[in-house]
PDB file of N, CA and C in Angstrom:
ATOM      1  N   UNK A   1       9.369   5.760  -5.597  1.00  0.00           N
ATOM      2  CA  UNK A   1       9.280   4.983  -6.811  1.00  0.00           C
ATOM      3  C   UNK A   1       7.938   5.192  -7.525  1.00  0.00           C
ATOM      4  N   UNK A   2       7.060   5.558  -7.023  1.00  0.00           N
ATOM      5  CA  UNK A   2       5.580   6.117  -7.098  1.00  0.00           C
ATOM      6  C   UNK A   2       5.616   7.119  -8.320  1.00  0.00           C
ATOM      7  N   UNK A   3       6.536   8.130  -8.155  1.00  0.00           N
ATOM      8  CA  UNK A   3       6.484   9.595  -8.502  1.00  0.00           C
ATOM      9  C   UNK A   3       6.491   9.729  -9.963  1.00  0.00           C
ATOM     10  N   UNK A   4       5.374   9.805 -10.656  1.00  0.00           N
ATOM     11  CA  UNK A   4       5.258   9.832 -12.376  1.00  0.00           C
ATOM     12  C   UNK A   4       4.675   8.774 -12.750  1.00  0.00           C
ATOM     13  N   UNK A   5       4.143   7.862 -12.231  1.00  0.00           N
ATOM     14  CA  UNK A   5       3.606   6.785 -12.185  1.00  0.00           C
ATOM     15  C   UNK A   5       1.871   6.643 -12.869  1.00  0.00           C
ATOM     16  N   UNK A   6       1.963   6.966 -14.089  1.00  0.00           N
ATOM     17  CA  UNK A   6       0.292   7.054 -14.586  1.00  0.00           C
ATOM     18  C   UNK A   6      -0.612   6.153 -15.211  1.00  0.00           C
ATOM     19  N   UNK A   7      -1.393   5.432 -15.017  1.00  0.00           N
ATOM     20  CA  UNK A   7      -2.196   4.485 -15.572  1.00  0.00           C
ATOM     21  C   UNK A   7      -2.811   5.141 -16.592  1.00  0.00           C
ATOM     22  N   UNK A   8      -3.410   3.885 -17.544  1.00  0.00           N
ATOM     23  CA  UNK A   8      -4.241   4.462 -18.799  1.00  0.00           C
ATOM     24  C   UNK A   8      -5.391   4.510 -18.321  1.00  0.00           C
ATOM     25  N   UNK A   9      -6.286   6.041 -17.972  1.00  0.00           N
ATOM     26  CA  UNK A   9      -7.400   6.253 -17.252  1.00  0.00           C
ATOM     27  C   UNK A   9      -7.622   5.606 -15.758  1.00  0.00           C
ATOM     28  N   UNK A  10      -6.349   6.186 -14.389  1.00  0.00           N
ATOM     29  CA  UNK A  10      -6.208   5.652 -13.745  1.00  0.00           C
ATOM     30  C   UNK A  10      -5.672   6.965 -13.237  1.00  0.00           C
ATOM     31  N   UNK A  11      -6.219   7.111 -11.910  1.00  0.00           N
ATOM     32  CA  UNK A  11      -5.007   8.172 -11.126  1.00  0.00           C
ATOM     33  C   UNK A  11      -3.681   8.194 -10.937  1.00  0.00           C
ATOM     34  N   UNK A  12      -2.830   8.869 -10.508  1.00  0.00           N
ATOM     35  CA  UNK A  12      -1.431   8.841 -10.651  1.00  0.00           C
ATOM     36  C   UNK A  12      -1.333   7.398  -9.071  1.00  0.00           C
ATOM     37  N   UNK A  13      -0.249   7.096  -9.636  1.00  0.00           N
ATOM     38  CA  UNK A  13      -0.602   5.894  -8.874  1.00  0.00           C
ATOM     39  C   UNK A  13       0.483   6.169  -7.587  1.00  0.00           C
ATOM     40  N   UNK A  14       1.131   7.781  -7.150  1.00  0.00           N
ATOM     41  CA  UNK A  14       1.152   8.410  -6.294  1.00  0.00           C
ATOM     42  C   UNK A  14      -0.356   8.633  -5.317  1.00  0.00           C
ATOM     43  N   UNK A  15      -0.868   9.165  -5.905  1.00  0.00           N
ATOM     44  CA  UNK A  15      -2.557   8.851  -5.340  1.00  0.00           C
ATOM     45  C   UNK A  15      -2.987   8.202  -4.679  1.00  0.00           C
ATOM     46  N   UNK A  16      -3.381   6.913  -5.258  1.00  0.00           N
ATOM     47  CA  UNK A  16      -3.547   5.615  -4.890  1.00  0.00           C
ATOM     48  C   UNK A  16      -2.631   5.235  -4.161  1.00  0.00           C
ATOM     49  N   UNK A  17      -1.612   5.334  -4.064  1.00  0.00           N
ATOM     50  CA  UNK A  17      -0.564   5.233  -2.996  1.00  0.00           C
ATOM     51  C   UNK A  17      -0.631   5.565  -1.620  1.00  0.00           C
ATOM     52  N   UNK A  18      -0.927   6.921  -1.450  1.00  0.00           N
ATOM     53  CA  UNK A  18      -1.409   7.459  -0.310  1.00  0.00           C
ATOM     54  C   UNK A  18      -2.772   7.056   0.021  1.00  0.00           C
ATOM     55  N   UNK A  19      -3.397   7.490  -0.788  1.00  0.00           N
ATOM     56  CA  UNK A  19      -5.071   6.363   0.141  1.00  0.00           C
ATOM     57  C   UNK A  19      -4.725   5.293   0.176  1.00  0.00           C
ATOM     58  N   UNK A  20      -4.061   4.378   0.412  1.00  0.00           N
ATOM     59  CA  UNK A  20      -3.823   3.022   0.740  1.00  0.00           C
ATOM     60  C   UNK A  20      -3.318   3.173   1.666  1.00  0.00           C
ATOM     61  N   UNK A  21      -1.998   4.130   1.908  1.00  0.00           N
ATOM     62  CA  UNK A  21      -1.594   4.395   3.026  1.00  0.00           C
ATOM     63  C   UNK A  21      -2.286   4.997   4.085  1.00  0.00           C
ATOM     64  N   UNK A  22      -3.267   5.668   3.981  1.00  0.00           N
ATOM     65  CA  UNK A  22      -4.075   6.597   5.046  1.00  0.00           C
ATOM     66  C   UNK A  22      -5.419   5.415   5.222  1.00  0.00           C
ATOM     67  N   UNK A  23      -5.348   4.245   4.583  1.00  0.00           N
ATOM     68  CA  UNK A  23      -6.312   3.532   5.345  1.00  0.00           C
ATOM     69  C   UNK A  23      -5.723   2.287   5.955  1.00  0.00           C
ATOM     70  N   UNK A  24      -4.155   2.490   5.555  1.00  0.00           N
ATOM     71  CA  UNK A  24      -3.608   1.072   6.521  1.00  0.00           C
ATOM     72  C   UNK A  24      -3.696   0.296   5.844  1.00  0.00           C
ATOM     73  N   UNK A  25      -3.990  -0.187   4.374  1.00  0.00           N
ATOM     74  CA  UNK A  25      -3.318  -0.910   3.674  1.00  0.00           C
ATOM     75  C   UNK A  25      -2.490  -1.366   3.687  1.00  0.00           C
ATOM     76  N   UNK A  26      -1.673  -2.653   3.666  1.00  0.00           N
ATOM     77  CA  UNK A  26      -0.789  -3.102   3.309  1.00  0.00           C
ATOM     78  C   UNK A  26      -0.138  -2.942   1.595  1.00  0.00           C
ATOM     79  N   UNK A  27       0.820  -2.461   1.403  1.00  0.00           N
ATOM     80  CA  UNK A  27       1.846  -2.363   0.137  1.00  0.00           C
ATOM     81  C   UNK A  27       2.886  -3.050  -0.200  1.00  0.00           C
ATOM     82  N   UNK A  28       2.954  -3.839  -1.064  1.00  0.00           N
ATOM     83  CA  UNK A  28       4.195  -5.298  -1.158  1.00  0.00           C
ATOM     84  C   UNK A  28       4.618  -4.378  -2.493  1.00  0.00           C
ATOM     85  N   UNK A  29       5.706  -5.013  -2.730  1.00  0.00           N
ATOM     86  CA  UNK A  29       6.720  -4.735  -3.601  1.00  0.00           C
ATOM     87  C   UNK A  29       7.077  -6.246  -4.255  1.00  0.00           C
ATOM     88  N   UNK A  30       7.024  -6.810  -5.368  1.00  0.00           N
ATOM     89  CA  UNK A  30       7.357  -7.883  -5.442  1.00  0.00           C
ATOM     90  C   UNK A  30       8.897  -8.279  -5.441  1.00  0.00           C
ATOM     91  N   UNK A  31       9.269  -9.219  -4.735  1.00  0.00           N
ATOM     92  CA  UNK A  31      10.527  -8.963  -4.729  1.00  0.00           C
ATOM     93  C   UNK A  31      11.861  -9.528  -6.709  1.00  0.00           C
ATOM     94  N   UNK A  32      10.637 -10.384  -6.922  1.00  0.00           N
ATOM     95  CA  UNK A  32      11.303 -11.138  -8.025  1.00  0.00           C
ATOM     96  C   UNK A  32      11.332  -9.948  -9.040  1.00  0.00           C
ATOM     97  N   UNK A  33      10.509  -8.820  -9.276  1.00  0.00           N
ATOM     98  CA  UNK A  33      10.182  -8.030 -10.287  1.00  0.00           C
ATOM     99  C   UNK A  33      11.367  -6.706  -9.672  1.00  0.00           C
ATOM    100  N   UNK A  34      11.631  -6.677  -8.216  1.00  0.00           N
ATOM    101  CA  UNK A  34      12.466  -5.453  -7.744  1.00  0.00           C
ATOM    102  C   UNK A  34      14.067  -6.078  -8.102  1.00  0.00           C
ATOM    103  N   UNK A  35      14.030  -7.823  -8.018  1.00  0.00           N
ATOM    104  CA  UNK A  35      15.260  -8.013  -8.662  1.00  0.00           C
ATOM    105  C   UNK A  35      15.872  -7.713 -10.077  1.00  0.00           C
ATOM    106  N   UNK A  36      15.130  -7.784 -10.568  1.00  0.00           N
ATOM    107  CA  UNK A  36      14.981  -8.071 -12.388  1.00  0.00           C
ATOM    108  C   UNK A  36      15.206  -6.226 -12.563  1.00  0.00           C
ATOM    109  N   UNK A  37      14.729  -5.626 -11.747  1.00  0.00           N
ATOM    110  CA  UNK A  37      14.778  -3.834 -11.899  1.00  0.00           C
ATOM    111  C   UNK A  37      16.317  -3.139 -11.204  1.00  0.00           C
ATOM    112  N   UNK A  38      16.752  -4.167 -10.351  1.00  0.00           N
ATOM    113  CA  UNK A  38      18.044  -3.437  -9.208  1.00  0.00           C
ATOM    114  C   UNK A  38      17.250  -2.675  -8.461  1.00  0.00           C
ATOM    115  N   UNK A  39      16.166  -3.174  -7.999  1.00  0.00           N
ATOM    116  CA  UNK A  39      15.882  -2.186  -6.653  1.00  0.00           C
ATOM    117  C   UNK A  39      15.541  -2.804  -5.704  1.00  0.00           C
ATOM    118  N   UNK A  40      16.068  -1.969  -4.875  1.00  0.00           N
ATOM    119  CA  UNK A  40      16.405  -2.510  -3.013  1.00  0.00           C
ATOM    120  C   UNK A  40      15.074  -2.092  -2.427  1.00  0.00           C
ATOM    121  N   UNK A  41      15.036  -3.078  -1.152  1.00  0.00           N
ATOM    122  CA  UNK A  41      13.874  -2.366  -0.326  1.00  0.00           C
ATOM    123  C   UNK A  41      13.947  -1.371   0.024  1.00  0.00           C
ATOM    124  N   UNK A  42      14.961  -0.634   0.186  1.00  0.00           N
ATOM    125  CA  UNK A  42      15.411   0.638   0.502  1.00  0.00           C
ATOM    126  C   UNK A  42      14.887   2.005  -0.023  1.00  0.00           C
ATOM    127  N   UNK A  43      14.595   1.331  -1.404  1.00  0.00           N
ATOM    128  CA  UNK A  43      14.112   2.487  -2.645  1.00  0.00           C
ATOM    129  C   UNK A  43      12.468   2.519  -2.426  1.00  0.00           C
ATOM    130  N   UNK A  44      11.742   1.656  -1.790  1.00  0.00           N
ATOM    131  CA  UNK A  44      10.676   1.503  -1.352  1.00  0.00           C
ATOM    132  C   UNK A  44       9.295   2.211  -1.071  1.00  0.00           C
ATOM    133  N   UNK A  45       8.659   2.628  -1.543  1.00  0.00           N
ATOM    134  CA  UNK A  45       7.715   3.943  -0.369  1.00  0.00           C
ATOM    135  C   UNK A  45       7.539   3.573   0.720  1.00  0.00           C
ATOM    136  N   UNK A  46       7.502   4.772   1.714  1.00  0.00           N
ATOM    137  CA  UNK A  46       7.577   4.415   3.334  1.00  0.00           C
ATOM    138  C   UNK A  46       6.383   3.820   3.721  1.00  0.00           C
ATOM    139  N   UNK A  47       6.947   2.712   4.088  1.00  0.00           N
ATOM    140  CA  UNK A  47       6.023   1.723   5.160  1.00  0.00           C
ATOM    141  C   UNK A  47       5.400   0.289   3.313  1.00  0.00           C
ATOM    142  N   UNK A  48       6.466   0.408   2.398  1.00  0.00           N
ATOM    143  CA  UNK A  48       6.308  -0.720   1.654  1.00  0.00           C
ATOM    144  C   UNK A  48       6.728  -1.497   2.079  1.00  0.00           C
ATOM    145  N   UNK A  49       6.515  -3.068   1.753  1.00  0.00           N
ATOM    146  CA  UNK A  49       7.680  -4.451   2.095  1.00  0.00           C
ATOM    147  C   UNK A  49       7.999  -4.941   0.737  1.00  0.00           C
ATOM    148  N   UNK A  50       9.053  -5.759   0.671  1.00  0.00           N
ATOM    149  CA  UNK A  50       9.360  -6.842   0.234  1.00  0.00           C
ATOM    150  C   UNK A  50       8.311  -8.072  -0.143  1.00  0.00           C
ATOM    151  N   UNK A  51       7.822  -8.454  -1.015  1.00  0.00           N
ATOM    152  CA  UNK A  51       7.139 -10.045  -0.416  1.00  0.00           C
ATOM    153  C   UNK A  51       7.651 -10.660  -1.875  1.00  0.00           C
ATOM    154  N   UNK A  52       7.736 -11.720  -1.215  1.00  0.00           N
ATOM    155  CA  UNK A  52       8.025 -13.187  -2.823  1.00  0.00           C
ATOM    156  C   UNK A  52       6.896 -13.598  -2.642  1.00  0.00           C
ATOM    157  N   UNK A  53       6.555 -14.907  -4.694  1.00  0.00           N
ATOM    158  CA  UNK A  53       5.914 -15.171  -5.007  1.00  0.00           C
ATOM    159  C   UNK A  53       4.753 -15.622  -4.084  1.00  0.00           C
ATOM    160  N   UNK A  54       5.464 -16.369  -2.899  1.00  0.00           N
ATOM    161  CA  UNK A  54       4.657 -17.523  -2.028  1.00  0.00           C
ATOM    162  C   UNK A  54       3.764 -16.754  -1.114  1.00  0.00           C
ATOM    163  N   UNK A  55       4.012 -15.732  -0.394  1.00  0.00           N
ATOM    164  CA  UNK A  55       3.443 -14.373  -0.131  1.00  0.00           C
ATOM    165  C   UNK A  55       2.207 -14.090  -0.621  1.00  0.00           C
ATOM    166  N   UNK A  56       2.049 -13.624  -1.819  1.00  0.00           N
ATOM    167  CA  UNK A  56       1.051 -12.991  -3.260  1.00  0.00           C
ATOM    168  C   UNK A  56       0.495 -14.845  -3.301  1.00  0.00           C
ATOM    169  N   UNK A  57       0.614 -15.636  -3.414  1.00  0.00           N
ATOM    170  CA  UNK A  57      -0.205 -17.028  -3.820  1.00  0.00           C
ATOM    171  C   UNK A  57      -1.235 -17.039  -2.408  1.00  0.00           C
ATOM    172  N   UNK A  58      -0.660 -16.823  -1.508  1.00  0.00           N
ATOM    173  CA  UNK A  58      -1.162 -17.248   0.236  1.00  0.00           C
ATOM    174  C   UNK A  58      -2.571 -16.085   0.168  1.00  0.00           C
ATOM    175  N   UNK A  59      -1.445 -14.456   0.205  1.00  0.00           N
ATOM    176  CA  UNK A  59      -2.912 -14.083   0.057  1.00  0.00           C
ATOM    177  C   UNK A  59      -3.558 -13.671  -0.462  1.00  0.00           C
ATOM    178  N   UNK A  60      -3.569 -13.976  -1.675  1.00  0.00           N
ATOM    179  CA  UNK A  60      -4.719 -14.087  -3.457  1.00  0.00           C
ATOM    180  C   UNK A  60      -5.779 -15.477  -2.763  1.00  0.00           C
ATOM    181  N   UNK A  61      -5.483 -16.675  -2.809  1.00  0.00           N
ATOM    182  CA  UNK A  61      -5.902 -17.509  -1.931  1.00  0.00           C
ATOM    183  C   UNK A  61      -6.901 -17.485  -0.660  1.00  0.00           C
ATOM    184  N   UNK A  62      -6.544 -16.366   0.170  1.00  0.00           N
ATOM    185  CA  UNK A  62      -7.212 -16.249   1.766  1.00  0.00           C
ATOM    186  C   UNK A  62      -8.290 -14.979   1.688  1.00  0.00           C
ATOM    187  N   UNK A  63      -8.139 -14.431  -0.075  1.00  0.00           N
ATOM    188  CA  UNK A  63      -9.270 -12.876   0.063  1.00  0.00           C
ATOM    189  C   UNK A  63      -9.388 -13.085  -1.944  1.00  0.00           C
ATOM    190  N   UNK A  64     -10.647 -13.025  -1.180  1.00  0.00           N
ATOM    191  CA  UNK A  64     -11.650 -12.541  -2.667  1.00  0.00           C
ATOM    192  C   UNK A  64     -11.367 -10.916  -3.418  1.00  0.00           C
ATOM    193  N   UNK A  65     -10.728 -10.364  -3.300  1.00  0.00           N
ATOM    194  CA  UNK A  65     -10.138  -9.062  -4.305  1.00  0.00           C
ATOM    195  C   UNK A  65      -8.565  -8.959  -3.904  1.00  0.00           C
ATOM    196  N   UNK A  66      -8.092  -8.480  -4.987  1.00  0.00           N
ATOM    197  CA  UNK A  66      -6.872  -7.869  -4.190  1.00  0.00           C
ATOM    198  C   UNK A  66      -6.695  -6.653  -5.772  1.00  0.00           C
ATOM    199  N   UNK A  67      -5.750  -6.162  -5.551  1.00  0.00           N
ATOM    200  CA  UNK A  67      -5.294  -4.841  -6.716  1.00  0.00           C
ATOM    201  C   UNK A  67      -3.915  -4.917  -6.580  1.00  0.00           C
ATOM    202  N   UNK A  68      -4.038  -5.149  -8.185  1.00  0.00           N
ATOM    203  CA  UNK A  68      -2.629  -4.949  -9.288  1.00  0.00           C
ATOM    204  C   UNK A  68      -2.159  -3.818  -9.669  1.00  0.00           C
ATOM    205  N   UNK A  69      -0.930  -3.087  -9.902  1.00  0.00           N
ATOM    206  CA  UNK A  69      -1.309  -1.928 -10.349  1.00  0.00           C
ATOM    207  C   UNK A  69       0.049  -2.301 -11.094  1.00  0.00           C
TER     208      UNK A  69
END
């Protein structure tokens, strides 16, 4: 789902994808925004999850940065 994915003055967010992955990052998928799109966890990048709103509130809440993309 990554693949073509370009920010305005931002690496391909394939990129950023993988360094997140090669440092063990965690990657959520929101689930309310994958409903509204028809996409399954399935369609996912490997080793993404699922998370709802309550998820993203808990841990925005428990850490001083997090990244939007």
């Amino acid at each position: 789902m990554v693949e073509g994915v370009i920010g305005v003055g931002l690496p391909a967010l394939k990129v950023v994808a993988n360094a997140v992955q090669l440092l063990k990052i965690p990657i959520w998928g929101c689930s309310a925004c994958a409903i509204a799109r028809r996409i399954e966890e399935s369609e996912l990048e490997i080793g993404a999850v699922m998370k709802d709103i309550p998820d993203y509130i808990k841990i925005v809440g428990e850490r001083d940065r997090n990244l939007s993309f």
